[in-house]
PDB file of N, CA and C in Angstrom:
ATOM      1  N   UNK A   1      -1.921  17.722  38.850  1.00  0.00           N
ATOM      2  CA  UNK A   1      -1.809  19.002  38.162  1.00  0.00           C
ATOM      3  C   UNK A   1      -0.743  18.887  37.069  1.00  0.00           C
ATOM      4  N   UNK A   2      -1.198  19.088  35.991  1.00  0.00           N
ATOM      5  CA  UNK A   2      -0.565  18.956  34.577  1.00  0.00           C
ATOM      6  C   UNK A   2       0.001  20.142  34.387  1.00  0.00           C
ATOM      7  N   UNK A   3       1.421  20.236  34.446  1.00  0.00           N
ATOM      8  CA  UNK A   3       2.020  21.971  33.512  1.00  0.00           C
ATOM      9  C   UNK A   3       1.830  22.005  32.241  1.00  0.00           C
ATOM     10  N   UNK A   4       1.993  23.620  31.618  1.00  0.00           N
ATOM     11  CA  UNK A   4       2.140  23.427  30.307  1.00  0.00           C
ATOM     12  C   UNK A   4       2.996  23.042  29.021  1.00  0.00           C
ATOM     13  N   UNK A   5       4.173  22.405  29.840  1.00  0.00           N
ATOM     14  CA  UNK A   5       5.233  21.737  29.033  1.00  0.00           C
ATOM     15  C   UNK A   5       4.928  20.027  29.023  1.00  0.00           C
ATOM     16  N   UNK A   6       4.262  19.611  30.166  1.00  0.00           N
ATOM     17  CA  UNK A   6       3.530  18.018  30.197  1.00  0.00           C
ATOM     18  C   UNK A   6       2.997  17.856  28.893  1.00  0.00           C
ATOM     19  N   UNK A   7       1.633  19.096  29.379  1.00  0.00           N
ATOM     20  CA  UNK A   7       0.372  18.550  28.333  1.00  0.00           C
ATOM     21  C   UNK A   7       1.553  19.239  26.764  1.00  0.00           C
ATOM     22  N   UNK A   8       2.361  19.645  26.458  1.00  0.00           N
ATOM     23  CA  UNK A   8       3.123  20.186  25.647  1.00  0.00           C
ATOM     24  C   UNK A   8       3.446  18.735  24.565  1.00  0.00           C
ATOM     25  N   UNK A   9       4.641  18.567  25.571  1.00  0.00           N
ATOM     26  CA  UNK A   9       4.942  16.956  25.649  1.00  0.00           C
ATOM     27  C   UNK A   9       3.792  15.940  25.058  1.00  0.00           C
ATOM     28  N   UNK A  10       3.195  15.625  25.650  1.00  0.00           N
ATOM     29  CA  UNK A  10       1.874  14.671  25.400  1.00  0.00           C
ATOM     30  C   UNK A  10       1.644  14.999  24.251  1.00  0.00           C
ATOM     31  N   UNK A  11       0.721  15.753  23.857  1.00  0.00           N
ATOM     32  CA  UNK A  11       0.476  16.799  22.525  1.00  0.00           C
ATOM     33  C   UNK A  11       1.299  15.996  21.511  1.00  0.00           C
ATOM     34  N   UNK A  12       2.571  16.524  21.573  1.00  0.00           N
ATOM     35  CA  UNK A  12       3.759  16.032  20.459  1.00  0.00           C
ATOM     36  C   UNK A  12       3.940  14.699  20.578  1.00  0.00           C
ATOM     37  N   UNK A  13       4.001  14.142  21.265  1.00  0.00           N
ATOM     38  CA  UNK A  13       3.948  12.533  21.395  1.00  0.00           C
ATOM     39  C   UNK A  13       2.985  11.833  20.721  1.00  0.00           C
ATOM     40  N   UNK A  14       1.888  12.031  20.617  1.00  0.00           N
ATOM     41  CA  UNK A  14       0.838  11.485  20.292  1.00  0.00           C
ATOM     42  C   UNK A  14       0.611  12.126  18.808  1.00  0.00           C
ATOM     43  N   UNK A  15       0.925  13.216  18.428  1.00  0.00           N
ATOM     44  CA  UNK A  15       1.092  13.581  16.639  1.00  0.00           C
ATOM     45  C   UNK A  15       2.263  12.783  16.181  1.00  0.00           C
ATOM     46  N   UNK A  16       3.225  12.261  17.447  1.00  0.00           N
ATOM     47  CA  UNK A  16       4.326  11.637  16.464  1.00  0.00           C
ATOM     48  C   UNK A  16       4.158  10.379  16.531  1.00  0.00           C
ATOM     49  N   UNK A  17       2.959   9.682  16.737  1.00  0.00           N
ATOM     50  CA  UNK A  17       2.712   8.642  16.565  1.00  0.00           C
ATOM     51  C   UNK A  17       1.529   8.455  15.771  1.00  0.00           C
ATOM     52  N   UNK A  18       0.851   9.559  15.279  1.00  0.00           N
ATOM     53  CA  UNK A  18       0.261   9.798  14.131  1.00  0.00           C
ATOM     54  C   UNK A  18       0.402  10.064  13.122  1.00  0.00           C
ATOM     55  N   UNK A  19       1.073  10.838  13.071  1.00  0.00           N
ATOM     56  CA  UNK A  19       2.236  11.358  11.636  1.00  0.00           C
ATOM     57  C   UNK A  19       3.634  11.414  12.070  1.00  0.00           C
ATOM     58  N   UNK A  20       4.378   9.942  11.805  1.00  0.00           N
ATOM     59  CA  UNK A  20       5.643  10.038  12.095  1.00  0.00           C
ATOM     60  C   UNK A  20       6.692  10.792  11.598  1.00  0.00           C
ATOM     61  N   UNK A  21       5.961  11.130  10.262  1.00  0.00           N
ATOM     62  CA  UNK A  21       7.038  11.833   9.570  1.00  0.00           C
ATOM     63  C   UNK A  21       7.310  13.434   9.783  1.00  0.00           C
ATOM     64  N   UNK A  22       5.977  13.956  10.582  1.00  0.00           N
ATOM     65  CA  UNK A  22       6.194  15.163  10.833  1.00  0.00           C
ATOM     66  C   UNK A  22       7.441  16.091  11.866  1.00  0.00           C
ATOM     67  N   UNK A  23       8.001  17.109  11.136  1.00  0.00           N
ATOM     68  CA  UNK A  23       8.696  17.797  11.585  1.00  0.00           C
ATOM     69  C   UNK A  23       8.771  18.340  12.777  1.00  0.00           C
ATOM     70  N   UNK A  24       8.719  18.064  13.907  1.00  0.00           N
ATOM     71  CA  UNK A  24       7.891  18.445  15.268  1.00  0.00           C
ATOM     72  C   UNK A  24       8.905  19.357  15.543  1.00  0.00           C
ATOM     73  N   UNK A  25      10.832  19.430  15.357  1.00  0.00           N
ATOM     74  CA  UNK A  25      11.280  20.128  16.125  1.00  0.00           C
ATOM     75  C   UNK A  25      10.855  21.883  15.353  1.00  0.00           C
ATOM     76  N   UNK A  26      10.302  21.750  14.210  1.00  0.00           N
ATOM     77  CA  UNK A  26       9.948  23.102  13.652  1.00  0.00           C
ATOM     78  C   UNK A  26       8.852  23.464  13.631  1.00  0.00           C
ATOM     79  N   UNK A  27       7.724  22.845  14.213  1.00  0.00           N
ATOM     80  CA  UNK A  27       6.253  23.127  14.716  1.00  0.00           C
ATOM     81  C   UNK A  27       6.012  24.487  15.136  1.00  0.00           C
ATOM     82  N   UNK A  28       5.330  25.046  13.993  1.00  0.00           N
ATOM     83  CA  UNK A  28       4.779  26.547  14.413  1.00  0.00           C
ATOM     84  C   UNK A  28       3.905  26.029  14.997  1.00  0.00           C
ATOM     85  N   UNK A  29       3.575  27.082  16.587  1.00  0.00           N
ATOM     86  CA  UNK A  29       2.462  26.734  18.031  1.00  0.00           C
ATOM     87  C   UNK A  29       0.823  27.267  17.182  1.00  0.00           C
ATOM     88  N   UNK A  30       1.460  28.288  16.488  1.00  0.00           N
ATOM     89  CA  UNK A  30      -0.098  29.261  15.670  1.00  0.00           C
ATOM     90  C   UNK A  30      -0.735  28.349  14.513  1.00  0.00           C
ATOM     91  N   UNK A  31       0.273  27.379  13.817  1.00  0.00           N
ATOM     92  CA  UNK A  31      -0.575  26.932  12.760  1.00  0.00           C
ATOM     93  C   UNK A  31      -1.360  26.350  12.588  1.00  0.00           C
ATOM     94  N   UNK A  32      -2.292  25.836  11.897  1.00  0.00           N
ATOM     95  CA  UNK A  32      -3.060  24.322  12.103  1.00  0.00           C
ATOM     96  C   UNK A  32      -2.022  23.297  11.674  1.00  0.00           C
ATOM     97  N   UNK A  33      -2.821  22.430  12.529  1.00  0.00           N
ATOM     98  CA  UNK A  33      -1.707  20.951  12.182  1.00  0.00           C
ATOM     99  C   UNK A  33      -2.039  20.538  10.984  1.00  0.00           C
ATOM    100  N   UNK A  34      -3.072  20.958  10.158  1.00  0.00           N
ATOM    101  CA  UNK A  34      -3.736  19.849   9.384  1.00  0.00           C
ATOM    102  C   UNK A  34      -2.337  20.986   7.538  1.00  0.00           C
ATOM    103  N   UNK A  35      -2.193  22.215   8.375  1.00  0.00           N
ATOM    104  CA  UNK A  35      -1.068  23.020   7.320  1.00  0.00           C
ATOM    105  C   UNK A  35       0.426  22.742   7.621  1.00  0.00           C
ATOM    106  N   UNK A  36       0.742  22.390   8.613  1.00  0.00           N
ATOM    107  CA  UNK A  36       1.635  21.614   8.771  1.00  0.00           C
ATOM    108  C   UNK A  36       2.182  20.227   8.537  1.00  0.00           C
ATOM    109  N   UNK A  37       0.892  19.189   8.973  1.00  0.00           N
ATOM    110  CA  UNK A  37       1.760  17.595   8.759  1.00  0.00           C
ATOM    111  C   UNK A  37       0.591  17.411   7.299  1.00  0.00           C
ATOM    112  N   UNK A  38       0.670  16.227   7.212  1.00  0.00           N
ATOM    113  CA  UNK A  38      -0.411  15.526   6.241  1.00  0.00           C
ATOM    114  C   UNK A  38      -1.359  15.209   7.338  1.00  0.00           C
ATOM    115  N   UNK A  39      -2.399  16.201   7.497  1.00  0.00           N
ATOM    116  CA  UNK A  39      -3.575  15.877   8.680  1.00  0.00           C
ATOM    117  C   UNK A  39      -4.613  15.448   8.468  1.00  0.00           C
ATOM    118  N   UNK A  40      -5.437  14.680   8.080  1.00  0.00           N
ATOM    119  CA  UNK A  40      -6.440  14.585   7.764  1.00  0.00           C
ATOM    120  C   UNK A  40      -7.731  14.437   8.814  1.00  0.00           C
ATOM    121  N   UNK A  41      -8.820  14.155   8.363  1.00  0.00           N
ATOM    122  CA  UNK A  41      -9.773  14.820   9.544  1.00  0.00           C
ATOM    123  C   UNK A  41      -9.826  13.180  10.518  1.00  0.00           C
ATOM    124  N   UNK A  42      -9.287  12.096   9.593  1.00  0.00           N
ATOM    125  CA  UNK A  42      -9.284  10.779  10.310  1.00  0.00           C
ATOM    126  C   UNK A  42      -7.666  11.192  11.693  1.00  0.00           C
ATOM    127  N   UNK A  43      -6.752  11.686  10.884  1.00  0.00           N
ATOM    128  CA  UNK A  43      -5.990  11.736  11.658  1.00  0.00           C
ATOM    129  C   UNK A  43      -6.239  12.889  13.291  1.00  0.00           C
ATOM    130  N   UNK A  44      -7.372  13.500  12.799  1.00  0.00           N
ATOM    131  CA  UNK A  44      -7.514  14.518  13.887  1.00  0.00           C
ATOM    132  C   UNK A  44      -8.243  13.828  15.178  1.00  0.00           C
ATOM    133  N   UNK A  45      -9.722  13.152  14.546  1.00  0.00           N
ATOM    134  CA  UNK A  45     -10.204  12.515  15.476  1.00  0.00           C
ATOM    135  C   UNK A  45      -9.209  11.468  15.765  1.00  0.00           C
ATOM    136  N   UNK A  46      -7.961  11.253  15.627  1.00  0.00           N
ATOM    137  CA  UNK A  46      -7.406   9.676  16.460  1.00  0.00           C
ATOM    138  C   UNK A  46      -6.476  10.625  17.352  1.00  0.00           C
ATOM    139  N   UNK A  47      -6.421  12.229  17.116  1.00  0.00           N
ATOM    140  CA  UNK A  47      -5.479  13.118  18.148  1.00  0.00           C
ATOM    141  C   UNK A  47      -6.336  13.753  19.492  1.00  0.00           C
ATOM    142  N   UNK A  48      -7.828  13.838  19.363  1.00  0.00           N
ATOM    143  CA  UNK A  48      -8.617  13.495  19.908  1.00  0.00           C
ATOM    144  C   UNK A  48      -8.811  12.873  20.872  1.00  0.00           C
ATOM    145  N   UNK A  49      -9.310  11.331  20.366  1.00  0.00           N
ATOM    146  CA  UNK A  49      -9.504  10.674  20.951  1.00  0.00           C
ATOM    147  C   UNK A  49      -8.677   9.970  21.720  1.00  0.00           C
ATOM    148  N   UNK A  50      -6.828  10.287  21.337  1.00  0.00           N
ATOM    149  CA  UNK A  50      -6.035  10.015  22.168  1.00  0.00           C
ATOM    150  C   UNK A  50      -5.999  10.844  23.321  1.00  0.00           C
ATOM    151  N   UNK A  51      -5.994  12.311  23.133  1.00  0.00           N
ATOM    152  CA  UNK A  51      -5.801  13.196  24.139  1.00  0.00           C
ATOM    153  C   UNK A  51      -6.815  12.776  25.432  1.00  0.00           C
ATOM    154  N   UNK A  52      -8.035  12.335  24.858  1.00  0.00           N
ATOM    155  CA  UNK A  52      -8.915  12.098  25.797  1.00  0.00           C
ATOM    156  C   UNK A  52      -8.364  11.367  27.229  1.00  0.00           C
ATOM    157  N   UNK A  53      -7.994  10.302  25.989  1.00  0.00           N
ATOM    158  CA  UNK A  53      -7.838   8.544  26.778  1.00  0.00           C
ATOM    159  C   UNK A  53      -6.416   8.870  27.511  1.00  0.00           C
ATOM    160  N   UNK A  54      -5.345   9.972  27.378  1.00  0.00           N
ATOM    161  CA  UNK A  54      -4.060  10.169  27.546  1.00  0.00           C
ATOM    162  C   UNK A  54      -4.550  10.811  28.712  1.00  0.00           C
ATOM    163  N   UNK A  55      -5.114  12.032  28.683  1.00  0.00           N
ATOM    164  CA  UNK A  55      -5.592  13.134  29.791  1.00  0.00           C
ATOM    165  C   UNK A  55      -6.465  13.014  30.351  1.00  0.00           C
ATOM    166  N   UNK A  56      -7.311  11.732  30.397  1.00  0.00           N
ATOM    167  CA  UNK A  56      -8.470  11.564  30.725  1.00  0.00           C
ATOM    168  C   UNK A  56      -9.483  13.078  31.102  1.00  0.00           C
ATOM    169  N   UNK A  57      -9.531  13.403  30.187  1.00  0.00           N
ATOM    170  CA  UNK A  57     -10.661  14.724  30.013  1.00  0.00           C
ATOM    171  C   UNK A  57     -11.615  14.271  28.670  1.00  0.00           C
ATOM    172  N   UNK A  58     -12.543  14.534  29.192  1.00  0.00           N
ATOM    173  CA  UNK A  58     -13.874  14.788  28.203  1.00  0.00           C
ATOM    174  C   UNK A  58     -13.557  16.360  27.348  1.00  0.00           C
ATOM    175  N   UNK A  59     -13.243  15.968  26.088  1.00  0.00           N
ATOM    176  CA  UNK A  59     -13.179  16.731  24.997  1.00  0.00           C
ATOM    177  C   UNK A  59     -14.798  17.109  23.790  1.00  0.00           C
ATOM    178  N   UNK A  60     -15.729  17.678  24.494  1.00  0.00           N
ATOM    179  CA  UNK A  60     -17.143  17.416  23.728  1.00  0.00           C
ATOM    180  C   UNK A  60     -16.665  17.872  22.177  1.00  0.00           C
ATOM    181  N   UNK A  61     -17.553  17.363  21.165  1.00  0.00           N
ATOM    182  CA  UNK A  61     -17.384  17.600  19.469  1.00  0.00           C
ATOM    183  C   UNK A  61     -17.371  19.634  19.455  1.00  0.00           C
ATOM    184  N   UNK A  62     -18.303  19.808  19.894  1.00  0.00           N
ATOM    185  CA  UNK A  62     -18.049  21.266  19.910  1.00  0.00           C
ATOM    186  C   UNK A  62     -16.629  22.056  20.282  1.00  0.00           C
ATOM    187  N   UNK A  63     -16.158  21.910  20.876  1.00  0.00           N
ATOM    188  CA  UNK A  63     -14.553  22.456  21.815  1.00  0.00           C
ATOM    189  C   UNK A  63     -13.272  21.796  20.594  1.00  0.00           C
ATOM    190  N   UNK A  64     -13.832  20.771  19.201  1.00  0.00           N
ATOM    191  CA  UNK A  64     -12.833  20.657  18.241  1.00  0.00           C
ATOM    192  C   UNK A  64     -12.063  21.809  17.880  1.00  0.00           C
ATOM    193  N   UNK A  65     -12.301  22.611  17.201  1.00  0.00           N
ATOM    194  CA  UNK A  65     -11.470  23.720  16.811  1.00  0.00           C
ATOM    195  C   UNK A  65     -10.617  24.314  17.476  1.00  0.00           C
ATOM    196  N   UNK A  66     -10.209  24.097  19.401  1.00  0.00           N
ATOM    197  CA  UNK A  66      -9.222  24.528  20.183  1.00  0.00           C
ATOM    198  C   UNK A  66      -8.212  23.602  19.853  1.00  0.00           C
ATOM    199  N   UNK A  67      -8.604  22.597  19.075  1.00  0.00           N
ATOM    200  CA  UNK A  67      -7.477  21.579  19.268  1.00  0.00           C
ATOM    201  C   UNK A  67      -6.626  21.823  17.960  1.00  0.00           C
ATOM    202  N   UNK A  68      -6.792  22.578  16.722  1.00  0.00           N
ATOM    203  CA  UNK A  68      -6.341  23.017  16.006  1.00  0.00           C
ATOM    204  C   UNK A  68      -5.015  23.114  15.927  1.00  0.00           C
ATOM    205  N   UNK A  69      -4.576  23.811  17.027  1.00  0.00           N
ATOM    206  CA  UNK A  69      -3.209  24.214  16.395  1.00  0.00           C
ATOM    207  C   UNK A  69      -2.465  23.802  18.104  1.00  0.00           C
ATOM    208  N   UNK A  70      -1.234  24.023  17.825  1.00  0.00           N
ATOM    209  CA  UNK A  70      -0.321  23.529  19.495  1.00  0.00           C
ATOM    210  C   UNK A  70      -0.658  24.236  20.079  1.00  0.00           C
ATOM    211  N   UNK A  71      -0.736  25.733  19.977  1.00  0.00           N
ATOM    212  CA  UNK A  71      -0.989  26.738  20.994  1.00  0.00           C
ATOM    213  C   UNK A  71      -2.412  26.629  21.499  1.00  0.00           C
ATOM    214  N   UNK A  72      -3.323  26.715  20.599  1.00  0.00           N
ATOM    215  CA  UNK A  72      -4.708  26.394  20.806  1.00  0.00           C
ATOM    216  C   UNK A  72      -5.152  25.077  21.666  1.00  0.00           C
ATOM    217  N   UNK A  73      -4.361  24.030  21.805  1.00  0.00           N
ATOM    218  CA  UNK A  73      -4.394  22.464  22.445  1.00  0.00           C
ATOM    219  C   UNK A  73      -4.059  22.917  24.201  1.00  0.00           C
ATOM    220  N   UNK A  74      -2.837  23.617  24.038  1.00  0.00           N
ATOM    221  CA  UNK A  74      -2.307  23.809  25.378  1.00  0.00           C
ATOM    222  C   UNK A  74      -3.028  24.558  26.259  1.00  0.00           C
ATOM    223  N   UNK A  75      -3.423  25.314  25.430  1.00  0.00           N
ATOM    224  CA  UNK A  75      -4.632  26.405  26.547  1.00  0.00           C
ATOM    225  C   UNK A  75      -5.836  25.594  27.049  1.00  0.00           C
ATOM    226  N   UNK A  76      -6.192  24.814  25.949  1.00  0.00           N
ATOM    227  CA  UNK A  76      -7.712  24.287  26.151  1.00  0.00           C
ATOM    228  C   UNK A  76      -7.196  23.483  26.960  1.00  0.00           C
ATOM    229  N   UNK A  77      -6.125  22.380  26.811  1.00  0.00           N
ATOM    230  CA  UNK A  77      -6.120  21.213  27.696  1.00  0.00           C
ATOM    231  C   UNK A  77      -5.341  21.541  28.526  1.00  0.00           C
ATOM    232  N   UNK A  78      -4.969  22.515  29.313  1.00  0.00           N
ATOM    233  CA  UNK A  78      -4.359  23.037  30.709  1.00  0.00           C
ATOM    234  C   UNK A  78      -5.775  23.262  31.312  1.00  0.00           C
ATOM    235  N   UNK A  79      -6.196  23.771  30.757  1.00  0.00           N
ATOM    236  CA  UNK A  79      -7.267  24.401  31.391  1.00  0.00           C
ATOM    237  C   UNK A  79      -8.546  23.429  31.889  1.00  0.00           C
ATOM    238  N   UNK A  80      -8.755  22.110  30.772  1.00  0.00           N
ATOM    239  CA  UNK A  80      -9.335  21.170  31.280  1.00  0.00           C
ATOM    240  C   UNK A  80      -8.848  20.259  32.367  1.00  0.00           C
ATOM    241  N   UNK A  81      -7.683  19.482  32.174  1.00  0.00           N
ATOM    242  CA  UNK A  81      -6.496  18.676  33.353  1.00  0.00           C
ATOM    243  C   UNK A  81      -6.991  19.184  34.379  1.00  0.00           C
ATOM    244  N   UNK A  82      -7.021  20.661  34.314  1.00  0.00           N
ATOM    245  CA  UNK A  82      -5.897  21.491  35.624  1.00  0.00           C
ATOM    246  C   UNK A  82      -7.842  21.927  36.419  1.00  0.00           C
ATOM    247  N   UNK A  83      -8.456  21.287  36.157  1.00  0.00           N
ATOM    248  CA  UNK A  83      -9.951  21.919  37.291  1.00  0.00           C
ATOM    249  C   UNK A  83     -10.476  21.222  37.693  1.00  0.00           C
TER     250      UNK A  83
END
């Protein structure tokens, strides 16, 4: 059972090894990442496909847009982990 400061954690770990340069300690939870760091749609699918391989959850192409923003990630992927 994953809390929501884990999958929090994870989340930010894995953007900061995607975009190192991004500002994480000032990360608005509401924004999109892609208005925040330099996101591009290559960089999204490798946040993706990490979360997958990190959380081992099946993330289908449809359920993309929860992954949008931090707040939007944490709900979806608590909610996947955690059933």
């Amino acid at each position: 059972m994953a809390t929501r400061e884990q999958i929090s954690k994870t989340i930010l770990d894995i953007i900061r090894t995607i975009a190192p340069e991004a500002d994480l300690a000032n990360i608005d939870p509401a924004d999109r990442f892609r208005n925040q760091f330099d996101f591009d749609s290559v960089d999204f699918m490798n946040l993706a496909a990490a979360l997958q391989t990190t959380l081992q959850v099946n993330i289908p192409e449809e359920d993309y847009p929860h992954l949008a923003t931090l707040k939007g990630c944490i709900a979806y992927l608590t909610s996947k982990v955690n059933t």
